[in-house]
N, C-alpha and C. Protein backbone atom coordinates (compact mmCIF):
# COMPACT_ATOMS: atom_id res chain seq x y z
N UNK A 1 -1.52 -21.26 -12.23
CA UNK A 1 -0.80 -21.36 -10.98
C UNK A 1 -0.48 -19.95 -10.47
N UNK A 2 -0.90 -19.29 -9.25
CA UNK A 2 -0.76 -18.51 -8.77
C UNK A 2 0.80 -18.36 -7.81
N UNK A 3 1.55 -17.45 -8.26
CA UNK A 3 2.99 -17.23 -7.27
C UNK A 3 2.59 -15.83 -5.80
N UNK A 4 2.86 -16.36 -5.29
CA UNK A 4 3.19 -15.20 -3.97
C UNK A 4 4.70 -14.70 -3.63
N UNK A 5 4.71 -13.70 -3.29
CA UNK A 5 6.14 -13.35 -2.77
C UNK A 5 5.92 -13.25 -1.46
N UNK A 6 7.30 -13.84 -0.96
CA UNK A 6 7.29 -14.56 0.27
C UNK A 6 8.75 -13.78 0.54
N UNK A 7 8.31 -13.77 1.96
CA UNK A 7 9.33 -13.03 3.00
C UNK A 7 10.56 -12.77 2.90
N UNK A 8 10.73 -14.72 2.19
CA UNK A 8 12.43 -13.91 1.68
C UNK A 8 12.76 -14.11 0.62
N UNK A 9 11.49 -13.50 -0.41
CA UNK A 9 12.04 -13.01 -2.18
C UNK A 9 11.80 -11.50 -1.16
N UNK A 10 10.79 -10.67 -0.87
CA UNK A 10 10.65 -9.75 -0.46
C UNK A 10 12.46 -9.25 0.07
N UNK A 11 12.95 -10.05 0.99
CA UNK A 11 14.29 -9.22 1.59
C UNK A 11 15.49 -9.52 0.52
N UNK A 12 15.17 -10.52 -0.40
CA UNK A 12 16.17 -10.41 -1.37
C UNK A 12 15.98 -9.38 -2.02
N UNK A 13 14.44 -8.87 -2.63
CA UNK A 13 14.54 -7.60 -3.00
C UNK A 13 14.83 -6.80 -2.42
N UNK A 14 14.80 -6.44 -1.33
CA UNK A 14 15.54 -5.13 -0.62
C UNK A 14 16.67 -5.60 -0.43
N UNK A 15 17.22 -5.88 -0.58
CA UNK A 15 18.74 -6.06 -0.68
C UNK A 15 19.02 -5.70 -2.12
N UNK A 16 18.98 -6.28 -3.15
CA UNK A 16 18.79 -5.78 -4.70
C UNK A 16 18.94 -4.27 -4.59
N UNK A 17 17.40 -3.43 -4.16
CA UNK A 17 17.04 -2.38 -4.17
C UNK A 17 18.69 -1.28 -3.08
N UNK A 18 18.91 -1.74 -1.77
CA UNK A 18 19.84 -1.60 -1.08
C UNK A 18 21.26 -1.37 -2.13
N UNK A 19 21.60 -2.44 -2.57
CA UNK A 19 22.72 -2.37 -3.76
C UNK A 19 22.68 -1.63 -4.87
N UNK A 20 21.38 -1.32 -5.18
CA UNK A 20 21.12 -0.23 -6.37
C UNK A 20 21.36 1.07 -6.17
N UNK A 21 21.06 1.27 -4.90
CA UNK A 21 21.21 3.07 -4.46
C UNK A 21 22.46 2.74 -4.01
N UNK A 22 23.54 2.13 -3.95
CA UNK A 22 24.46 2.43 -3.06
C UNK A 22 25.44 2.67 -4.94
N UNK A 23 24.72 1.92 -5.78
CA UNK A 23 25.83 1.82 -7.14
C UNK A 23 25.35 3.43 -7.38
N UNK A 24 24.18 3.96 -7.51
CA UNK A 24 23.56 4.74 -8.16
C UNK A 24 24.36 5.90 -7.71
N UNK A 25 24.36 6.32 -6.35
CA UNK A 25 24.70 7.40 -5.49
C UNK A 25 26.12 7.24 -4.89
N UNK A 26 26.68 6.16 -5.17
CA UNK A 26 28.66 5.71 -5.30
C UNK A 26 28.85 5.72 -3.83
N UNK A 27 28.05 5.16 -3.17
CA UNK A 27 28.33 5.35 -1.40
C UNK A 27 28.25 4.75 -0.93
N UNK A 28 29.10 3.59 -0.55
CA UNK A 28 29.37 2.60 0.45
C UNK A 28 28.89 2.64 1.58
N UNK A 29 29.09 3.72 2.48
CA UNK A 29 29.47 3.99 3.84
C UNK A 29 28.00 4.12 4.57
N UNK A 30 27.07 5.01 3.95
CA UNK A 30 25.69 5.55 4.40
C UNK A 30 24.88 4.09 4.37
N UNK A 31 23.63 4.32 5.77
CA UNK A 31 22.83 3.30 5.84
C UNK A 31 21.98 3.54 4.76
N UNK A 32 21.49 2.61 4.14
CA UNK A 32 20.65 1.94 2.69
C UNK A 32 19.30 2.95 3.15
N UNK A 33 18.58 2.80 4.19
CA UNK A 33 17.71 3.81 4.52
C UNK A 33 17.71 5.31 4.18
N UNK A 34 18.90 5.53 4.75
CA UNK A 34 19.22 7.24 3.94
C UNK A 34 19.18 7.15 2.51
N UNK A 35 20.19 6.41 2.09
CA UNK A 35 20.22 6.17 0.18
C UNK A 35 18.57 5.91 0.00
N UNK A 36 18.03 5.33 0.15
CA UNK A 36 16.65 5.37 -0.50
C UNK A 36 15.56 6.26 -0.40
N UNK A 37 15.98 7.43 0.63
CA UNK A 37 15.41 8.44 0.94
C UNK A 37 16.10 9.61 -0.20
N UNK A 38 17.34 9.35 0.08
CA UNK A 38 17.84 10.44 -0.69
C UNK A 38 17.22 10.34 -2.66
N UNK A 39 17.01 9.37 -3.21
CA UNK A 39 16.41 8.73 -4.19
C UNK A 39 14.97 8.67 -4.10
N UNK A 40 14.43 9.31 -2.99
CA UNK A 40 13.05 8.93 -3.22
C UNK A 40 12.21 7.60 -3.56
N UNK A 41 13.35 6.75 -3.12
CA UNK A 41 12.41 5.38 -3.24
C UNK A 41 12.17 4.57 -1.98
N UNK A 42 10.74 4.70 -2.32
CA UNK A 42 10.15 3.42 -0.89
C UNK A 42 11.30 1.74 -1.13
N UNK A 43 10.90 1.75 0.65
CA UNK A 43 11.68 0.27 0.47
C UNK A 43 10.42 -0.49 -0.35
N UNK A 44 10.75 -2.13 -0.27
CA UNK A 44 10.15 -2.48 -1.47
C UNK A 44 9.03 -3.06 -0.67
N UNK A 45 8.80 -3.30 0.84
CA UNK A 45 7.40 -3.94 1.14
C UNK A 45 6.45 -2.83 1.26
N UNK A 46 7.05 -1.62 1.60
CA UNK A 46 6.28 -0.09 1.32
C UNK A 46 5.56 0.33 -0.13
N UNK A 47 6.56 -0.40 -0.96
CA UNK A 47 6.61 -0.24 -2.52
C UNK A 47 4.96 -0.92 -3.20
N UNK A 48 5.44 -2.45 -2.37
CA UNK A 48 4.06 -3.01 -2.87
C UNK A 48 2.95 -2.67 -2.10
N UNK A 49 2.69 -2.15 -0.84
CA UNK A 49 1.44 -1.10 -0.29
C UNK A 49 1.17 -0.40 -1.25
N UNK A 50 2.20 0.60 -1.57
CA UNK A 50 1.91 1.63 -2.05
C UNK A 50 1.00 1.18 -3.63
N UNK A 51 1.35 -0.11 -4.55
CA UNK A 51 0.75 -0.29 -5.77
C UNK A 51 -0.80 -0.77 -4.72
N UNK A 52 -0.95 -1.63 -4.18
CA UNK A 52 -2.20 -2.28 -3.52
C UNK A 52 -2.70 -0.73 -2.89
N UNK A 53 -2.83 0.21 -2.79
CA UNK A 53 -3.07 0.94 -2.20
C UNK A 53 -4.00 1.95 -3.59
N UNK A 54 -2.79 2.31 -4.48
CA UNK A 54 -3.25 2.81 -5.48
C UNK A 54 -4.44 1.59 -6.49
N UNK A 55 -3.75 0.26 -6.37
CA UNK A 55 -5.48 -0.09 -6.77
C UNK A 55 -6.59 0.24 -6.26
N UNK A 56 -6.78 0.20 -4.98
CA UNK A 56 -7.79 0.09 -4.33
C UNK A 56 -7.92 1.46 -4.19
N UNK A 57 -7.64 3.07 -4.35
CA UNK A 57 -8.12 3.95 -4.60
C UNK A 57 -9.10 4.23 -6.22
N UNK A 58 -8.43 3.23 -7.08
CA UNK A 58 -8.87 3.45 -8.38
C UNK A 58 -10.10 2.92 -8.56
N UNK A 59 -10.06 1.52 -7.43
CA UNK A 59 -11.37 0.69 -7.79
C UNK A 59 -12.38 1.25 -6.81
N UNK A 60 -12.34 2.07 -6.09
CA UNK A 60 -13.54 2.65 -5.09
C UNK A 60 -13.87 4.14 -5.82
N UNK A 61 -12.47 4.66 -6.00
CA UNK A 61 -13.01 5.92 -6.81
C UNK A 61 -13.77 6.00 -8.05
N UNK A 62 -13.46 4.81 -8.62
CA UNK A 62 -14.18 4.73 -10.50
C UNK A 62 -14.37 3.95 -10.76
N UNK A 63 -14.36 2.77 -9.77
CA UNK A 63 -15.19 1.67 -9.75
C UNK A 63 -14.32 0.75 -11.40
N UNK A 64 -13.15 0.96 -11.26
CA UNK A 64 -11.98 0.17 -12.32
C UNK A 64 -10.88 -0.46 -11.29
N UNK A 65 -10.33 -1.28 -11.87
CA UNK A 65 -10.86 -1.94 -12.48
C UNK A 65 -12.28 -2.96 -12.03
N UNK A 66 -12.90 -3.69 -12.81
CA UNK A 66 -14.49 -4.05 -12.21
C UNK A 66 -13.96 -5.10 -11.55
N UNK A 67 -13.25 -6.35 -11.47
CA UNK A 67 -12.68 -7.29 -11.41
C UNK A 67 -12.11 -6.76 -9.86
N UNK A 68 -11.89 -5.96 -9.53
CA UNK A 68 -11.03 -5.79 -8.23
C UNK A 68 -12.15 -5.18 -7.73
N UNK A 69 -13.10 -3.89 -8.18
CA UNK A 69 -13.80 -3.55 -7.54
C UNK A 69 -14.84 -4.24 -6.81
N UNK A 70 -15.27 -5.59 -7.84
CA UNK A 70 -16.38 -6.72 -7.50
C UNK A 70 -15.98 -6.82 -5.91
N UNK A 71 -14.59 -7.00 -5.35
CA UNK A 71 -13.76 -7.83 -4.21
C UNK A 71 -13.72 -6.55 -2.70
N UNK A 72 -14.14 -5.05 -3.31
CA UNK A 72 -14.13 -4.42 -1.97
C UNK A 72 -15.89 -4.13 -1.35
N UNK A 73 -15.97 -4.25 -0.50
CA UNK A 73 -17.25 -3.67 0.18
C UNK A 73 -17.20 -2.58 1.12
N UNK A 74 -17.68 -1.84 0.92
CA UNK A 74 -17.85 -0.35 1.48
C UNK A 74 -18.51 -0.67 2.86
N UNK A 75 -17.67 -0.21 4.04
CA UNK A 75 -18.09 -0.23 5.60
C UNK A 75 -19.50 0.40 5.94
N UNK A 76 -20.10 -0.27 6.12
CA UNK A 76 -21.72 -0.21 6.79
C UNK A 76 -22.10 -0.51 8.10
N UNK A 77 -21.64 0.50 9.44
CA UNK A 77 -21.69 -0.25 10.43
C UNK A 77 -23.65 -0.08 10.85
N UNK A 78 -23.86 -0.94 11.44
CA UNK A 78 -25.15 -1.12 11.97
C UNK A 78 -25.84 -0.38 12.67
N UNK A 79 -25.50 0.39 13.07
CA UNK A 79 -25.90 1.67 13.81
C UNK A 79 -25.15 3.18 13.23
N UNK A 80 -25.34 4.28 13.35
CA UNK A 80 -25.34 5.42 12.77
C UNK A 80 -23.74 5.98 13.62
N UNK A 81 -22.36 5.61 13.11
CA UNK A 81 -21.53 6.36 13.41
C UNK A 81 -20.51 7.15 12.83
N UNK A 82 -20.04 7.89 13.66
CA UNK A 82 -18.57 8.54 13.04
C UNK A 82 -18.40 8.18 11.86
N UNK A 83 -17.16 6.89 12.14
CA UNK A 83 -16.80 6.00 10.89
C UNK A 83 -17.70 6.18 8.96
N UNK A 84 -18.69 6.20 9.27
CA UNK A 84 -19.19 6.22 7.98
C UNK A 84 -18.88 7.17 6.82
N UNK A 85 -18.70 8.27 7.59
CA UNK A 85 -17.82 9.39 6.93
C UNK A 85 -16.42 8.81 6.67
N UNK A 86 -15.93 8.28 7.02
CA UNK A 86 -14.57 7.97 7.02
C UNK A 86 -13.96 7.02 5.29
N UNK A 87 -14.96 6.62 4.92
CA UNK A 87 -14.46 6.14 3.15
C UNK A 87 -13.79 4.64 3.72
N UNK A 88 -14.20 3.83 4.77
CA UNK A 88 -13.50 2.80 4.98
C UNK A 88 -14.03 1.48 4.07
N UNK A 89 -13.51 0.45 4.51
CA UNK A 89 -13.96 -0.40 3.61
C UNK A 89 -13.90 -1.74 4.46
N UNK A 90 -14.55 -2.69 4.34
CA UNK A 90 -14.73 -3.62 5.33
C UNK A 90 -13.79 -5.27 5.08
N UNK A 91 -13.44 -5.29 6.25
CA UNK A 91 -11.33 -6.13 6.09
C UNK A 91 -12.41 -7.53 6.33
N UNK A 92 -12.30 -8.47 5.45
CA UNK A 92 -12.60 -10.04 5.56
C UNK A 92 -12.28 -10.76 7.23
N UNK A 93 -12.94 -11.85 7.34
CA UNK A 93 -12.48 -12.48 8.67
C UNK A 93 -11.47 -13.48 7.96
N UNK A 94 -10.43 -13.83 8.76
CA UNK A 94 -9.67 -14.25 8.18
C UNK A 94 -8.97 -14.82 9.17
N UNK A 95 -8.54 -16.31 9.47
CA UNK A 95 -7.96 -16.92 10.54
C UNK A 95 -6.59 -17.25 10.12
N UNK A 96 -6.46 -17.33 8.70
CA UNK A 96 -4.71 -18.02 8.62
C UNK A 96 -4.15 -17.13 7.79
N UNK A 97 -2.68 -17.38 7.55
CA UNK A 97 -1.31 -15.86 7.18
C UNK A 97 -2.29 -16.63 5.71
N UNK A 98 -1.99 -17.48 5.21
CA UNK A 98 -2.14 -17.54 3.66
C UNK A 98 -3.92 -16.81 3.32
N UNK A 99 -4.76 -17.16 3.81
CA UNK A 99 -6.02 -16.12 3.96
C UNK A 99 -5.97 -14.95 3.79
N UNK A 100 -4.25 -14.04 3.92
CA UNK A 100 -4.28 -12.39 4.77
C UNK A 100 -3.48 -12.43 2.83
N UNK A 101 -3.37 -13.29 1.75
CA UNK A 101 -2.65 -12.88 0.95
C UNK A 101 -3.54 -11.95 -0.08
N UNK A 102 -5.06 -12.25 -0.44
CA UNK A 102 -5.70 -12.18 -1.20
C UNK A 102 -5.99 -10.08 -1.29
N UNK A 103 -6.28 -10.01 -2.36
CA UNK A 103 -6.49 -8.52 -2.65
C UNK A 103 -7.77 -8.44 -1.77
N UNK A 104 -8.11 -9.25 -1.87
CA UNK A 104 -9.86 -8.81 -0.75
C UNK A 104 -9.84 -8.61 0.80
N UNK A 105 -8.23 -9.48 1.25
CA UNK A 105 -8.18 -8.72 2.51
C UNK A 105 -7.31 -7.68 2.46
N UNK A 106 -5.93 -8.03 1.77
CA UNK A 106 -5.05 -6.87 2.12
C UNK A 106 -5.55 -5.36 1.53
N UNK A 107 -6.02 -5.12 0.60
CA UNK A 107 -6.28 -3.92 0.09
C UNK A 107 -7.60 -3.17 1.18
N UNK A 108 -8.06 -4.17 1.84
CA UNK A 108 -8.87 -3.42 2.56
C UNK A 108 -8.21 -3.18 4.28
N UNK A 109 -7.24 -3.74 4.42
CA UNK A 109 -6.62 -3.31 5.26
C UNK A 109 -5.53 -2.51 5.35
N UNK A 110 -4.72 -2.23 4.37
CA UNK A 110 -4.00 -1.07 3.88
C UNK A 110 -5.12 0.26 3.70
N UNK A 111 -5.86 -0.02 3.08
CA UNK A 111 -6.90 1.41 2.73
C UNK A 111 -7.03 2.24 4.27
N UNK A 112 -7.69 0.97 4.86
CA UNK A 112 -8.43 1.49 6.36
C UNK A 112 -7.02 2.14 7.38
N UNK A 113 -5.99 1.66 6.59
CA UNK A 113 -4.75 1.92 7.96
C UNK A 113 -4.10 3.74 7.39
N UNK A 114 -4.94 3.93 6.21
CA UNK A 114 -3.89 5.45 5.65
C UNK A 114 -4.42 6.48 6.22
N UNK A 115 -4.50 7.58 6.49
CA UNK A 115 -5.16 8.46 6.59
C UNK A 115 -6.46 8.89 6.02
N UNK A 116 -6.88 9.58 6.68
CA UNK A 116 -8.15 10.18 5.94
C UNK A 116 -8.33 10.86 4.46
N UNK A 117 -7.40 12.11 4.92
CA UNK A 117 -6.72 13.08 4.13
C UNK A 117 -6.56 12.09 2.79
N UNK A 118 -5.21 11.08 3.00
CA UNK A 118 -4.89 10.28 1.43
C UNK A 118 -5.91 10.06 0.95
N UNK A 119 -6.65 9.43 2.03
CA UNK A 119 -8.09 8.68 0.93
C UNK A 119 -8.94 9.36 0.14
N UNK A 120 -8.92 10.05 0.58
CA UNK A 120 -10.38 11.16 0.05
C UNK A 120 -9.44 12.33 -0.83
N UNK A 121 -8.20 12.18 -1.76
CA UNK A 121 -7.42 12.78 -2.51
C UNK A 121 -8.28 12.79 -3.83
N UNK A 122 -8.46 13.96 -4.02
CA UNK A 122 -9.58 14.32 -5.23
C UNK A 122 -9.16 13.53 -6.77
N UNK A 123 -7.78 13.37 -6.53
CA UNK A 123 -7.32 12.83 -7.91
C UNK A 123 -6.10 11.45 -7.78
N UNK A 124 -6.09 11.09 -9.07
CA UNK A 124 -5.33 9.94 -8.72
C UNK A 124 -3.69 10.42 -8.07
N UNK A 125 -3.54 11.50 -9.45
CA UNK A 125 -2.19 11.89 -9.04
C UNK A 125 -1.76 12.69 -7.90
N UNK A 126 -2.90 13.02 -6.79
CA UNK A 126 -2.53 13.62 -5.83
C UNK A 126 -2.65 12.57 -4.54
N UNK A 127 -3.66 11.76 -4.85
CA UNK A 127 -3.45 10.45 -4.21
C UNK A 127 -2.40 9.74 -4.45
N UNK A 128 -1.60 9.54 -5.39
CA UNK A 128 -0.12 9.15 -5.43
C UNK A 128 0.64 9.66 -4.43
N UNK A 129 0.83 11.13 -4.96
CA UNK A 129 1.65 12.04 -4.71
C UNK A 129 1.45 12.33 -2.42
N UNK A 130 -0.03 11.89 -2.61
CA UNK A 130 0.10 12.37 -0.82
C UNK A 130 0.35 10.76 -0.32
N UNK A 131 -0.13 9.86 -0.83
CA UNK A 131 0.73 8.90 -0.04
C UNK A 131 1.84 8.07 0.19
N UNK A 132 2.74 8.65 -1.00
CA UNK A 132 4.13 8.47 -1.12
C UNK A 132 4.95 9.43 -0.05
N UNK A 133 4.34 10.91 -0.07
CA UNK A 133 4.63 11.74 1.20
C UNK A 133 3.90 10.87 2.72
N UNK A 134 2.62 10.44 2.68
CA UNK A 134 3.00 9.98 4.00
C UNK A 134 3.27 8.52 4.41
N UNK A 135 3.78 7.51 3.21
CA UNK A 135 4.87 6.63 3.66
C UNK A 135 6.42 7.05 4.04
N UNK A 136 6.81 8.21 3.24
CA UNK A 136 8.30 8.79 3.66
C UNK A 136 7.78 9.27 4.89
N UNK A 137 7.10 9.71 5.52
CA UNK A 137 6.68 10.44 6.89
C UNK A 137 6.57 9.53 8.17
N UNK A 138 6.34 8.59 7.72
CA UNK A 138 6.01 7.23 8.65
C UNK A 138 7.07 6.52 8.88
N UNK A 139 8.38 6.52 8.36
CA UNK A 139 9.32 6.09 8.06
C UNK A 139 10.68 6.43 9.34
């Protein structure tokens, strides 16, 4: 049996997460946004991009895990453009919200939405490291 997290386990966790920085950093008063900045922690629907994000760098870069990698296809448009340079990856058709849950669409639509720059990060840990900087940037 497969579980999903749904909209509102998601805001119960940020609320959780909200209450944690406020115990952590003893501050009532400041919006939860600042506290989680000041802590360096993504909110938590940023949080789970950010893991779906780092799979799907691991499974295009080194082709690991195989099981996830089997699920992305590398963008091939039909004619000779731009884009191909670009490291994109091609987003499923998909008509309903429960369709948009699967790693085969979302990871390819998170990938295609980051920057260039993140994607093409020579290493894992700098691919961490630059797109944790540009989720705080986006923010």
């Amino acid at each position: 049996m497969t579980h999903y997290v749904s909209n509102s386990n998601i805001n119960k966790l940020q609320r959780i997460q909200n209450c944690l920085a406020r115990v952590v950093l003893l501050d009532q008063s400041s919006p939860s946004t600042s506290l989680l900045s000041q802590l360096h922690w993504l909110p938590v629907p940023k949080h789970i991009e950010f893991k779906i994000a780092t799979l799907t760098y691991q499974s295009v870069t080194f082709g690991q895990p195989t099981y996830l990698s089997s699920l992305l296809t590398p963008y091939q448009p039909h004619r000779s453009l731009r884009s191909v340079s670009q490291n994109l990856l091609t987003v499923p058709r998909c008509n309903s919200s429960f369709g948009q849950r699967p790693f085969s669409y979302s990871a390819p639509r998170i990938w295609n939405g980051l920057l260039l720059a993140v994607r093409q990060s020579p290493s894992l840990d700098s691919f961490k490291h630059n797109l944790k900087t540009y989720y705080f940037a986006s923010q």
